[in-house]
C-alpha atoms as a PDB file:
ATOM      1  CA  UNK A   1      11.760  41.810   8.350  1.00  0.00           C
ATOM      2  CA  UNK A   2       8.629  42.557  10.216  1.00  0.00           C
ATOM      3  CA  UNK A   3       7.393  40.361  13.386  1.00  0.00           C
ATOM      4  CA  UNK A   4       4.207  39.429  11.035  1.00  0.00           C
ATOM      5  CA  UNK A   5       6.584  38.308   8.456  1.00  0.00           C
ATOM      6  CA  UNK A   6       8.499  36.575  10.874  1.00  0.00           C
ATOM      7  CA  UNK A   7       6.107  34.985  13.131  1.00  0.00           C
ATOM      8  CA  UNK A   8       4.503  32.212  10.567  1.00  0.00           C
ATOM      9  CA  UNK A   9       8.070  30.842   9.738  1.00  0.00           C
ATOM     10  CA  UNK A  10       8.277  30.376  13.721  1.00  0.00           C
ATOM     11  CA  UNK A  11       5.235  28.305  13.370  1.00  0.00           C
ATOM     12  CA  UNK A  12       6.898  25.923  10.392  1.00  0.00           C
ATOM     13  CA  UNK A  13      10.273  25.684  12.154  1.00  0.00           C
ATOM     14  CA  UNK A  14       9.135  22.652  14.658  1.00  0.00           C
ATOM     15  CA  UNK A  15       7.439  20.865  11.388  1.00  0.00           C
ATOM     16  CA  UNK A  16      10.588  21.827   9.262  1.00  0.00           C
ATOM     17  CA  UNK A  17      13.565  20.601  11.685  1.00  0.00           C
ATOM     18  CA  UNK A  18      11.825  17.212  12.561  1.00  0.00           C
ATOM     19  CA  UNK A  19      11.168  16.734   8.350  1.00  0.00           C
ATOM     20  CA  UNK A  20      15.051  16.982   8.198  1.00  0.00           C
ATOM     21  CA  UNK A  21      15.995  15.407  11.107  1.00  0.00           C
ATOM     22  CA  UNK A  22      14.175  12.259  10.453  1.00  0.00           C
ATOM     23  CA  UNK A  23      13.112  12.218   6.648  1.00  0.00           C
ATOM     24  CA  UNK A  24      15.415  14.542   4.109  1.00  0.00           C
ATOM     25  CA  UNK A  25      18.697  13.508   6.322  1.00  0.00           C
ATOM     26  CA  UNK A  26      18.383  10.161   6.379  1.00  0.00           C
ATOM     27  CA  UNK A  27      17.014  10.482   2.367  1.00  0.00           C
ATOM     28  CA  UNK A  28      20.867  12.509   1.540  1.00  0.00           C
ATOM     29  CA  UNK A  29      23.117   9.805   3.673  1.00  0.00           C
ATOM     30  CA  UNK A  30      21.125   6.953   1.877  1.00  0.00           C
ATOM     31  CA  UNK A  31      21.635   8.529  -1.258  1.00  0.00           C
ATOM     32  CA  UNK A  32      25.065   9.172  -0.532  1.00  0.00           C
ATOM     33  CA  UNK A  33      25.407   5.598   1.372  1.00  0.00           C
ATOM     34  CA  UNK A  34      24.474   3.895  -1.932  1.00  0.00           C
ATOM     35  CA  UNK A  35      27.757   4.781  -3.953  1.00  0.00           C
ATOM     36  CA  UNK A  36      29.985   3.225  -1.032  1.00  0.00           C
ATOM     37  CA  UNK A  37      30.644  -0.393  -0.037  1.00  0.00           C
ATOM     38  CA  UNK A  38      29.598  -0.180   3.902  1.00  0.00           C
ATOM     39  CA  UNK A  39      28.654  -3.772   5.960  1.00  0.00           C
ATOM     40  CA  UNK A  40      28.264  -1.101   9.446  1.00  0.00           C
ATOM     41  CA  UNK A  41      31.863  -2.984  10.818  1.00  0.00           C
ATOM     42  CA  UNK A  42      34.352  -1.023   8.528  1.00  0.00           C
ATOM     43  CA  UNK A  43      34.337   2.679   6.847  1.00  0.00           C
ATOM     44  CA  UNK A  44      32.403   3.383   4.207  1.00  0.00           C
ATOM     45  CA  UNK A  45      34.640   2.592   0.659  1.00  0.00           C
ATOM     46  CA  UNK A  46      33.281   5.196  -1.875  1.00  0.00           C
ATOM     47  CA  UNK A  47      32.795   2.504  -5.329  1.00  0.00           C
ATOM     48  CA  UNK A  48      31.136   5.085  -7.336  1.00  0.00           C
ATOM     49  CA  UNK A  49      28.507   3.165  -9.473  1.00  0.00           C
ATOM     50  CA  UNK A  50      29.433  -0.327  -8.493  1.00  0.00           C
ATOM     51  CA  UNK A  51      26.205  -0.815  -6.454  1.00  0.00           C
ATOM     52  CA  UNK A  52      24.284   0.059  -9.362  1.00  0.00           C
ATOM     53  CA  UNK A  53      25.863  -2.174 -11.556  1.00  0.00           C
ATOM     54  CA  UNK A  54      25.410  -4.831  -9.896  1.00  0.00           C
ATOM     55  CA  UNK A  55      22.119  -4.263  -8.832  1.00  0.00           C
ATOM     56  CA  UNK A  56      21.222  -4.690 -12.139  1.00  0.00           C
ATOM     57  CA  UNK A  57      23.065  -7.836 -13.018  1.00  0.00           C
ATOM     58  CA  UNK A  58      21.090  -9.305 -10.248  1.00  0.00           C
ATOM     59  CA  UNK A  59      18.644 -11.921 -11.434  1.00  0.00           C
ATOM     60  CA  UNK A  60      16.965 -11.699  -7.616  1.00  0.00           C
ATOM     61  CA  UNK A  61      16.447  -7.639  -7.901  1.00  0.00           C
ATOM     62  CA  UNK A  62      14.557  -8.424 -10.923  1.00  0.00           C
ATOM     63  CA  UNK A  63      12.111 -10.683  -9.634  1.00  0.00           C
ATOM     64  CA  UNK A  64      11.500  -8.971  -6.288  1.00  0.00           C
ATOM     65  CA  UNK A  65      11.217  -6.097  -8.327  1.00  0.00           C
ATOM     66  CA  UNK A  66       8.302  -8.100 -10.886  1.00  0.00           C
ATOM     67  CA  UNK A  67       6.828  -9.175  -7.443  1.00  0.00           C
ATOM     68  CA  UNK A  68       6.219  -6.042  -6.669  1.00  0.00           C
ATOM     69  CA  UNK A  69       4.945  -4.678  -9.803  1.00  0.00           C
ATOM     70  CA  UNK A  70       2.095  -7.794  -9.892  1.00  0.00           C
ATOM     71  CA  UNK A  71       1.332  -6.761  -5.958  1.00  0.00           C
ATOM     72  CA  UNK A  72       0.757  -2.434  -7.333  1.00  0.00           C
ATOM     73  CA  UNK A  73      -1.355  -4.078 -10.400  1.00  0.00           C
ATOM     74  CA  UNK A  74      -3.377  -6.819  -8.018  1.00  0.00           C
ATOM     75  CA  UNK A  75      -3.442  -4.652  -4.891  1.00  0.00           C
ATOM     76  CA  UNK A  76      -3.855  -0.982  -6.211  1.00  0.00           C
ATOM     77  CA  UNK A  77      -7.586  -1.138  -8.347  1.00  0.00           C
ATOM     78  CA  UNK A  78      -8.890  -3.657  -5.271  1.00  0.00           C
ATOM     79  CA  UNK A  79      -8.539  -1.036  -2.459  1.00  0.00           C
ATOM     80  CA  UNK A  80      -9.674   1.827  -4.808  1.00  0.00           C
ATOM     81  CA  UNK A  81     -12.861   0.435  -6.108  1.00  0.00           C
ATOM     82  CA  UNK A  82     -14.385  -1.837  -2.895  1.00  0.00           C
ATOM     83  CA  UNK A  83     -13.883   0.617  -0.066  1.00  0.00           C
ATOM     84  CA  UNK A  84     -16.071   2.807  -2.616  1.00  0.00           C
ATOM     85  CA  UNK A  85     -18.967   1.163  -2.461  1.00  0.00           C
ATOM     86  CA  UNK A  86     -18.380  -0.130   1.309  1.00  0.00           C
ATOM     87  CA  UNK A  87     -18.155   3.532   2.274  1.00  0.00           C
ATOM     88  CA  UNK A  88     -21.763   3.742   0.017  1.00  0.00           C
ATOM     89  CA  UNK A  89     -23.121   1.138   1.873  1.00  0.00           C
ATOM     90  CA  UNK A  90     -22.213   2.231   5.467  1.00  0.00           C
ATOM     91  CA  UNK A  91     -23.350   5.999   4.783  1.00  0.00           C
ATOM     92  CA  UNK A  92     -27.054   4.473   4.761  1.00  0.00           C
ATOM     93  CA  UNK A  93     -28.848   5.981   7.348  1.00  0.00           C
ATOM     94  CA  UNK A  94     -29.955   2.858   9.251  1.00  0.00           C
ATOM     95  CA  UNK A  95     -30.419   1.254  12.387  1.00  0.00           C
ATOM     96  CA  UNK A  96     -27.133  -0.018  13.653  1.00  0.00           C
ATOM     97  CA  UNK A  97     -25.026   0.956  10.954  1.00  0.00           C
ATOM     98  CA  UNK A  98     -22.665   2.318  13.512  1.00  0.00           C
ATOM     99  CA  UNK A  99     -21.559  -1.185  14.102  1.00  0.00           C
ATOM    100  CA  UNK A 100     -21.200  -2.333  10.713  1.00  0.00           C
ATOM    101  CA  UNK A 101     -18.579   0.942   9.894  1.00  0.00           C
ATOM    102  CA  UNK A 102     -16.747  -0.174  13.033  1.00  0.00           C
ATOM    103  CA  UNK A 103     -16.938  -3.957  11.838  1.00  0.00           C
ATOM    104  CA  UNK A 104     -15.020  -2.855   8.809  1.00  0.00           C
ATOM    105  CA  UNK A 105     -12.809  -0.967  10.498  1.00  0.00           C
ATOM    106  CA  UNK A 106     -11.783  -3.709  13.094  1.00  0.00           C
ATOM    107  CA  UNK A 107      -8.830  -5.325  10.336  1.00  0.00           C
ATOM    108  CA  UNK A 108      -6.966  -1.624  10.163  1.00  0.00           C
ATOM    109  CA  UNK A 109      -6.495  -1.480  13.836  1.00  0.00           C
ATOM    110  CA  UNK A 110      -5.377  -5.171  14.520  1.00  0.00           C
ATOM    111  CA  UNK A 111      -1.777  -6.204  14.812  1.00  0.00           C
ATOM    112  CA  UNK A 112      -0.114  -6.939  11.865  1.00  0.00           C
ATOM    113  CA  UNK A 113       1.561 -10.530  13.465  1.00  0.00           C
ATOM    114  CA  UNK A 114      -2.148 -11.314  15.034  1.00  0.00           C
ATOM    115  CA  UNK A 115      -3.468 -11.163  11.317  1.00  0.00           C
ATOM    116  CA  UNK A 116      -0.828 -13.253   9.903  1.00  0.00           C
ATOM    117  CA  UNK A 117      -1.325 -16.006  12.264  1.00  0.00           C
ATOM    118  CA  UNK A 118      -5.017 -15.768  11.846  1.00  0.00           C
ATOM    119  CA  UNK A 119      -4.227 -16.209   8.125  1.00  0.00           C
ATOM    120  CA  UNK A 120      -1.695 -18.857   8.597  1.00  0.00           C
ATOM    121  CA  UNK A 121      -4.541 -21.025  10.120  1.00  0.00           C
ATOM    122  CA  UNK A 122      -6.795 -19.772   7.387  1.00  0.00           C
ATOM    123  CA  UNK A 123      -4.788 -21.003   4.663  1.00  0.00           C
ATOM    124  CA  UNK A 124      -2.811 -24.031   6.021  1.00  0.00           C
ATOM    125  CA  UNK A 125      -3.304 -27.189   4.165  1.00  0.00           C
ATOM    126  CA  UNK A 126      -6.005 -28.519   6.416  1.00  0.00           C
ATOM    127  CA  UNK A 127      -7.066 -25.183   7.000  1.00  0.00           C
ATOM    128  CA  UNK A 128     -10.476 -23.126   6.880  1.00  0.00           C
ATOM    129  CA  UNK A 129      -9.771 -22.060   3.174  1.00  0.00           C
ATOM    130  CA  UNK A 130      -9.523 -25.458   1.834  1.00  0.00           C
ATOM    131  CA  UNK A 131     -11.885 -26.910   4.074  1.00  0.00           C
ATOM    132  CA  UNK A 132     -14.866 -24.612   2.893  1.00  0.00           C
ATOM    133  CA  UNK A 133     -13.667 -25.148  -0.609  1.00  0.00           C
ATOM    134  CA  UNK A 134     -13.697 -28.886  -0.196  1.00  0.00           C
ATOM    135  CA  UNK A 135     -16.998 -29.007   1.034  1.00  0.00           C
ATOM    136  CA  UNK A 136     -18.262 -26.673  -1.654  1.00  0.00           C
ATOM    137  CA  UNK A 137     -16.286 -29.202  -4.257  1.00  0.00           C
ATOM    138  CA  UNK A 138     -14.352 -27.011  -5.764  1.00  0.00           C
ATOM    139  CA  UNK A 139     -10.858 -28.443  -5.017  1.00  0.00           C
ATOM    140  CA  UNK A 140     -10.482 -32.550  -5.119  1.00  0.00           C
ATOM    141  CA  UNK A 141      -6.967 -32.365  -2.560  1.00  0.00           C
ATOM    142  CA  UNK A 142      -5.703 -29.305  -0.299  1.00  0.00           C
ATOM    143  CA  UNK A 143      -4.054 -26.060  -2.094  1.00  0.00           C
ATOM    144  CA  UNK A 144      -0.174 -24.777  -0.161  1.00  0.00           C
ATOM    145  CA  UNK A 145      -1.492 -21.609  -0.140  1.00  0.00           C
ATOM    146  CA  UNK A 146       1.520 -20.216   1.727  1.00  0.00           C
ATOM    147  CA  UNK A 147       4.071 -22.818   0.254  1.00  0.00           C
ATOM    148  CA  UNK A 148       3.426 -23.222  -3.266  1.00  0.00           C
ATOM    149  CA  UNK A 149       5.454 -20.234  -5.904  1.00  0.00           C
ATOM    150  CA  UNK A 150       2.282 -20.168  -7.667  1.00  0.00           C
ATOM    151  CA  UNK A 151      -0.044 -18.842  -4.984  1.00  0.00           C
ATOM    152  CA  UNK A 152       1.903 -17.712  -2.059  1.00  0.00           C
ATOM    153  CA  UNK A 153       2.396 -14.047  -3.294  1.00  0.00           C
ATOM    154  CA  UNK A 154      -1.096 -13.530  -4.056  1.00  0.00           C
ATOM    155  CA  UNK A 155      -2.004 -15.392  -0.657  1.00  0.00           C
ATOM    156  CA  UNK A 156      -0.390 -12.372   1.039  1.00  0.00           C
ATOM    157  CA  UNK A 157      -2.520  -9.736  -1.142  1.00  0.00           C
ATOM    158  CA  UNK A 158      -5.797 -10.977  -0.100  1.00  0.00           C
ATOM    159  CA  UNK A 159      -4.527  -9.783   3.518  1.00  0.00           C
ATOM    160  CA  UNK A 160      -2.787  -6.405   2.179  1.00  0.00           C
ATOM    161  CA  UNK A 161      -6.227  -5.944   0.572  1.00  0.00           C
ATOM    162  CA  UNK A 162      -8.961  -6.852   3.747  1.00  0.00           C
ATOM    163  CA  UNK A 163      -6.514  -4.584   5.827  1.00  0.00           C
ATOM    164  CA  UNK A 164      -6.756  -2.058   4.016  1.00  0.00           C
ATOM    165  CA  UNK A 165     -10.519  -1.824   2.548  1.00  0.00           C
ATOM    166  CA  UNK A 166     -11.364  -0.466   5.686  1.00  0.00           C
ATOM    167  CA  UNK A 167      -8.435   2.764   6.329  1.00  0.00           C
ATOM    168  CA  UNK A 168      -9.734   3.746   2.608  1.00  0.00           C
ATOM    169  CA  UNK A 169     -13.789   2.928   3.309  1.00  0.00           C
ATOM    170  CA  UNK A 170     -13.441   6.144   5.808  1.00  0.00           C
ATOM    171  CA  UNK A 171     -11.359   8.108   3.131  1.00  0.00           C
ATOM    172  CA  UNK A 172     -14.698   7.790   1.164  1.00  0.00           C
ATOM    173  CA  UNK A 173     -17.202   7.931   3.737  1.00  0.00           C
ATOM    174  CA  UNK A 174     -15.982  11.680   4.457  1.00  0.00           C
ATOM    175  CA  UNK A 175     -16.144  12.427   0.635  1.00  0.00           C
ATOM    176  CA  UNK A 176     -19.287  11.131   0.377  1.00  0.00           C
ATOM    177  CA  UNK A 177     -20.479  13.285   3.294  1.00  0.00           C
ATOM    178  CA  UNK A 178     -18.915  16.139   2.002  1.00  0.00           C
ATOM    179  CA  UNK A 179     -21.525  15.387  -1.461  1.00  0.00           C
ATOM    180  CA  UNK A 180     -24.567  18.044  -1.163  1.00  0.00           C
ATOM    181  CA  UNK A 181     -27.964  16.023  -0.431  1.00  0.00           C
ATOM    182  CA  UNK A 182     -29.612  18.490  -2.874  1.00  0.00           C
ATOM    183  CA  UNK A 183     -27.965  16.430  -5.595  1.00  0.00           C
ATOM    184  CA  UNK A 184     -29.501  13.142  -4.747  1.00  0.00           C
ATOM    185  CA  UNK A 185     -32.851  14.710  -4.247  1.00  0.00           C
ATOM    186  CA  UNK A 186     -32.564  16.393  -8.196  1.00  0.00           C
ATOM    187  CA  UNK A 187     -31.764  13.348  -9.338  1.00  0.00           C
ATOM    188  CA  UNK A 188     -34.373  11.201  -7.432  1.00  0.00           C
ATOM    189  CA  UNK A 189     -36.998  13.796  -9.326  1.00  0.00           C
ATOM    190  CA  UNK A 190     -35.478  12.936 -12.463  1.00  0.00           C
ATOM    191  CA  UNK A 191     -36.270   9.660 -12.029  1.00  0.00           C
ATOM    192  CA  UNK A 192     -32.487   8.710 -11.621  1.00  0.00           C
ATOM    193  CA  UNK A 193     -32.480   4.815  -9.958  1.00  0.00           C
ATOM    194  CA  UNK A 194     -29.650   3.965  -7.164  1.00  0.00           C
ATOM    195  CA  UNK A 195     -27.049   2.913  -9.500  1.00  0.00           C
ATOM    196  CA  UNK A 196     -27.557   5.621 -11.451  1.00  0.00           C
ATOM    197  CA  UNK A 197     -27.357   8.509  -8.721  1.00  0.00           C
ATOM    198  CA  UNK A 198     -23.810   6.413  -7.802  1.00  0.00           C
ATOM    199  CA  UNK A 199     -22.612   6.098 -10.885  1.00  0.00           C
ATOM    200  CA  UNK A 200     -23.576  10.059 -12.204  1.00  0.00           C
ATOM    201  CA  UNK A 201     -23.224  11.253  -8.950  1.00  0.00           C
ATOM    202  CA  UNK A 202     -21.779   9.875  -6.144  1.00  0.00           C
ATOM    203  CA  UNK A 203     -17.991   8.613  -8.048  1.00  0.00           C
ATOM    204  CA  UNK A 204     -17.634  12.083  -9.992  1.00  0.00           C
ATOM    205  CA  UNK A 205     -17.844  14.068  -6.584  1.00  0.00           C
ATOM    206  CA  UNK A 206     -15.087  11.337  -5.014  1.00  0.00           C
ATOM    207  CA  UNK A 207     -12.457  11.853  -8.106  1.00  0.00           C
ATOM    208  CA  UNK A 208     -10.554  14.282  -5.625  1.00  0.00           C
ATOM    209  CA  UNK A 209     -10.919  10.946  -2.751  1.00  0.00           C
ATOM    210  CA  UNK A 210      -9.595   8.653  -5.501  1.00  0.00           C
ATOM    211  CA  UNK A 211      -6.872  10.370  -6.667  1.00  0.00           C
ATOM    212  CA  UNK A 212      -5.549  10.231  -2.574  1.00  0.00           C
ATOM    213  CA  UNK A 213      -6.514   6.535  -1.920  1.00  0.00           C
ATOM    214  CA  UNK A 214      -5.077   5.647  -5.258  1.00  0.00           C
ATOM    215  CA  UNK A 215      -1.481   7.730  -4.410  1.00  0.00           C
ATOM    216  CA  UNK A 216      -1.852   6.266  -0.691  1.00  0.00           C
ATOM    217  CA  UNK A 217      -2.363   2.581  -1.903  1.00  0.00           C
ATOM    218  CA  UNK A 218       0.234   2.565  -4.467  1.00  0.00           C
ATOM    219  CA  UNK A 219       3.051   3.843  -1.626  1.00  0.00           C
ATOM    220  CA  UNK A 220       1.898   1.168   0.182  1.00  0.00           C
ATOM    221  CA  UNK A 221       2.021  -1.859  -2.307  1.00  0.00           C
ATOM    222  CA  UNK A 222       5.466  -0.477  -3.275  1.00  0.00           C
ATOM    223  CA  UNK A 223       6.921  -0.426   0.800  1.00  0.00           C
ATOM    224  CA  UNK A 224       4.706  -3.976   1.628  1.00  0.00           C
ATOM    225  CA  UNK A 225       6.653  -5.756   4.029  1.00  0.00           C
ATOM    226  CA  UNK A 226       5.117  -6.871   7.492  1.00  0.00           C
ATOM    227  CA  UNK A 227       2.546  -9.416   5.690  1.00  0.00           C
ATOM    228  CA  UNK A 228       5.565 -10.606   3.384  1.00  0.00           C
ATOM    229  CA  UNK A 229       7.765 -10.776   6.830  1.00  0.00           C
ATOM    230  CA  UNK A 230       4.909 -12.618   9.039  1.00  0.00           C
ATOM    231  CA  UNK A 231       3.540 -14.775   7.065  1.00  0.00           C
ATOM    232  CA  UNK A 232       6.529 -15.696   4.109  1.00  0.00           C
ATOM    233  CA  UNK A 233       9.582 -14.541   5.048  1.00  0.00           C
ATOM    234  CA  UNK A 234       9.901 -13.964   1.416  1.00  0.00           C
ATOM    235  CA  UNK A 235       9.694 -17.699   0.493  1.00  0.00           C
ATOM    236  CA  UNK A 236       9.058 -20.449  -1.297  1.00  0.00           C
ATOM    237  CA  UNK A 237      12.038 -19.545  -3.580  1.00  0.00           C
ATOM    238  CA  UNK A 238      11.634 -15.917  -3.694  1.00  0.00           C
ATOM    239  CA  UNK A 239       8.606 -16.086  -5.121  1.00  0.00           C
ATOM    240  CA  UNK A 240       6.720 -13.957  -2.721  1.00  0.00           C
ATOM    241  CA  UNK A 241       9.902 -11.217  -1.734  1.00  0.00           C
ATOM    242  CA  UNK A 242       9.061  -7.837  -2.943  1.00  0.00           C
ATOM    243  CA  UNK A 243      11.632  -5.321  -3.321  1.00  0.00           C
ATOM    244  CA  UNK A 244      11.324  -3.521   0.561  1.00  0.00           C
ATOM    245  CA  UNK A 245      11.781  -7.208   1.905  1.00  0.00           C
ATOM    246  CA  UNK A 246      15.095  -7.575  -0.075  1.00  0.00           C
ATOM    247  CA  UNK A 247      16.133  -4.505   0.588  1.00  0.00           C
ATOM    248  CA  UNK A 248      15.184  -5.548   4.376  1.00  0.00           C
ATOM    249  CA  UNK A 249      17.668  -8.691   3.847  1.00  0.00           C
ATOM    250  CA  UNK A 250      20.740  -7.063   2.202  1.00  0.00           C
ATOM    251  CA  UNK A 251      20.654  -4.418   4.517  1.00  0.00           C
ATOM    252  CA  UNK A 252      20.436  -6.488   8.017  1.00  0.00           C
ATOM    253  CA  UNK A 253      21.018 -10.376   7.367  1.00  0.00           C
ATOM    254  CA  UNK A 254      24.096  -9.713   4.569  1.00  0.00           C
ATOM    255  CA  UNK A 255      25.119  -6.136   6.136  1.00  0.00           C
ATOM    256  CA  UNK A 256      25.050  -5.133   2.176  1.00  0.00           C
ATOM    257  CA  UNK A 257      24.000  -1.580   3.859  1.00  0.00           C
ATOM    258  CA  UNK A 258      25.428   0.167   0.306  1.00  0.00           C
ATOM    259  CA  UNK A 259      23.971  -1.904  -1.989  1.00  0.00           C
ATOM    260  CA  UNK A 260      20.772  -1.663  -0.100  1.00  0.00           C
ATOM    261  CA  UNK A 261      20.798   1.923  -0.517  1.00  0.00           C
ATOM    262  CA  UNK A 262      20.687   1.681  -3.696  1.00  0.00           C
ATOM    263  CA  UNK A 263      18.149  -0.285  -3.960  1.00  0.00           C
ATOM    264  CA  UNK A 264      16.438   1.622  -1.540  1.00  0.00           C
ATOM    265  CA  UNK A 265      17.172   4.681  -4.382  1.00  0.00           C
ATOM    266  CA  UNK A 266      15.552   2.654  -7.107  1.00  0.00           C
ATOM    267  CA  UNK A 267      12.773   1.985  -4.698  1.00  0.00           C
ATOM    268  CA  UNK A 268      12.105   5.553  -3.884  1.00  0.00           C
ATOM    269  CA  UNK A 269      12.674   6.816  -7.757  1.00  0.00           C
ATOM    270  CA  UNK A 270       9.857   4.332  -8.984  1.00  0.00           C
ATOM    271  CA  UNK A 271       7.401   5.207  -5.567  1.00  0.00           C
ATOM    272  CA  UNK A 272       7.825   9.305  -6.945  1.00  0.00           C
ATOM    273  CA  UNK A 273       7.029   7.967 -10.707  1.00  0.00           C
ATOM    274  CA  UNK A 274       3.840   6.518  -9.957  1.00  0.00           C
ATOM    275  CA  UNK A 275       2.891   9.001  -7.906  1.00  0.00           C
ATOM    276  CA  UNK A 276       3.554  11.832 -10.411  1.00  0.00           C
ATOM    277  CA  UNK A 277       1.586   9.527 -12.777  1.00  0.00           C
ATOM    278  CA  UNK A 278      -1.464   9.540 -10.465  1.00  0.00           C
ATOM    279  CA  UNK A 279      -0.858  13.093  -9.774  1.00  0.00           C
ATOM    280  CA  UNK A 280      -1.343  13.557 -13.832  1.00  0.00           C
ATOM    281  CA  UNK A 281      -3.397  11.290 -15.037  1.00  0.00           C
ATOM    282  CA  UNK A 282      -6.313  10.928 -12.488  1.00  0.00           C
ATOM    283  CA  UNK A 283      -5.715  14.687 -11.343  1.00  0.00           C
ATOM    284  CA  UNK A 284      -5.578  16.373 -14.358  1.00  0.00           C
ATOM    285  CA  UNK A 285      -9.874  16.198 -14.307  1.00  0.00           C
ATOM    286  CA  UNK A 286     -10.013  17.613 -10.645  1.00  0.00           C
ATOM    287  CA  UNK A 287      -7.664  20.803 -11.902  1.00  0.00           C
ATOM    288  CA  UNK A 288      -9.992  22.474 -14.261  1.00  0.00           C
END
């Protein structure tokens, strides 16, 4: 083989050897780690299917696994439609509008614990929440937003979702820069109105930005787990433990480290269906 041949494989090798060092080799001795009983003191036992058996006798997979369904259907549409029309918004060409795309930027780069205290005061008892909501009189007596099984896990959306509006607002903002000007102006002769040149114009051109942001956002409703560990710890009763957190908790406060592998498996298998789903559904339009 030639030294032209040879010389872009040189170029992949760096990429290719950290890939397997840190992502396909720990993927294999999960894999492998999830047919043995290991608790990290003794040798792995190999148990064959044991782990998933009783993975799925267990009542608590289940719900942490219906937790995290309900946070992909809550979270998912949220952070693909708003930071569409945020990014529309911010791509006016105004005064100071410099400060208003850094403004919604500002929740992406803060710390994940500073949010969830900020949060925590927000939606304590005698709170901000439920003292703007008493004064507005829609509640009669203070909501547990954090301590109630009813509204704790969607509590902790609200936060995956202002987190996030503004990491996908930018995703958008460089489709919609990418959109030829030429477009608006035909359509602004036409008589076309703003929600018109949006609607006919603007979203059609950002399929390609929708199909990432919606791929992006479902990966990360599947793996949630710093909001669920800050401001939760999973509780009250489960109710707000998603299926990364429990995986979290067999793994390091049980030392279950096999059966969390395999949950970890069933994790990963469900992440690569919706993701082929996305991949087919909202990019089959985008491949013609």
């Amino acid at each position: 083989m030639s030294t032209n041949k040879i010389t872009p494989y040189l170029f992949l090798l760096p990429g290719c050897i950290i890939l397997g060092a840190f992502i396909f080799y720990p993927m294999l001795q999960a894999i492998w780690m999830s047919f043995t009983d290991y608790n990290m003191i003794t040798e792995p036992e190999f148990v064959k299917l044991d782990n998933y058996k009783n993975l799925f006798n267990d009542e608590l997979f289940w719900k942490t696994l219906m937790n995290t369904f309900l946070y992909l259907i809550c979270v998912v549409p949220a952070l693909v439609i708003i930071p569409i029309f945020l990014a529309v918004l911010v791509n006016q060409k105004l005064r100071g509008i410099a400060f208003f795309r850094s403004a919604y930027y500002i929740p992406v780069v803060t710390s994940l614990v500073v949010a969830g205290i900020a949060w925590d005061w927000v939606y304590k008892e005698n709170g901000l929440l439920n003292y703007m909501l008493d004064i507005l009189g829609i509640i009669s007596e203070p909501i547990p937003w954090l301590t109630s099984t009813d509204t704790a896990l969607f509590a902790v959306m609200v936060v995956t979702v202002w987190k996030g509006l503004g990491y996908y607002m930018i995703i958008y903002l460089a489709g919609l820069q990418s959109i030829p000007s030429n477009l608006y102006e035909a359509a602004q002769i036409d008589g076309a109105n703003w929600w018109q040149q949006v609607t006919r114009i603007t979203i059609p051109m950002l399929m390609p930005f929708v199909l990432i942001v919606s791929i992006m956002s479902s990966i990360a409703a599947m793996k949630v787990f710093e909001e669920i560990y800050v401001m939760t710890g999973g509780g009250p009763l489960h109710s707000s433990e998603t299926l990364v957190f429990y995986i979290y908790t067999e793994a390091f406060d049980r030392l279950n480290m096999g059966y969390a592998s395999a949950a970890g498996v069933i994790l990963f298998l469900l992440t690569l269906v919706f993701s082929i789903i996305n991949l087919k559904f909202m990019g089959k339009d985008n491949t013609k």
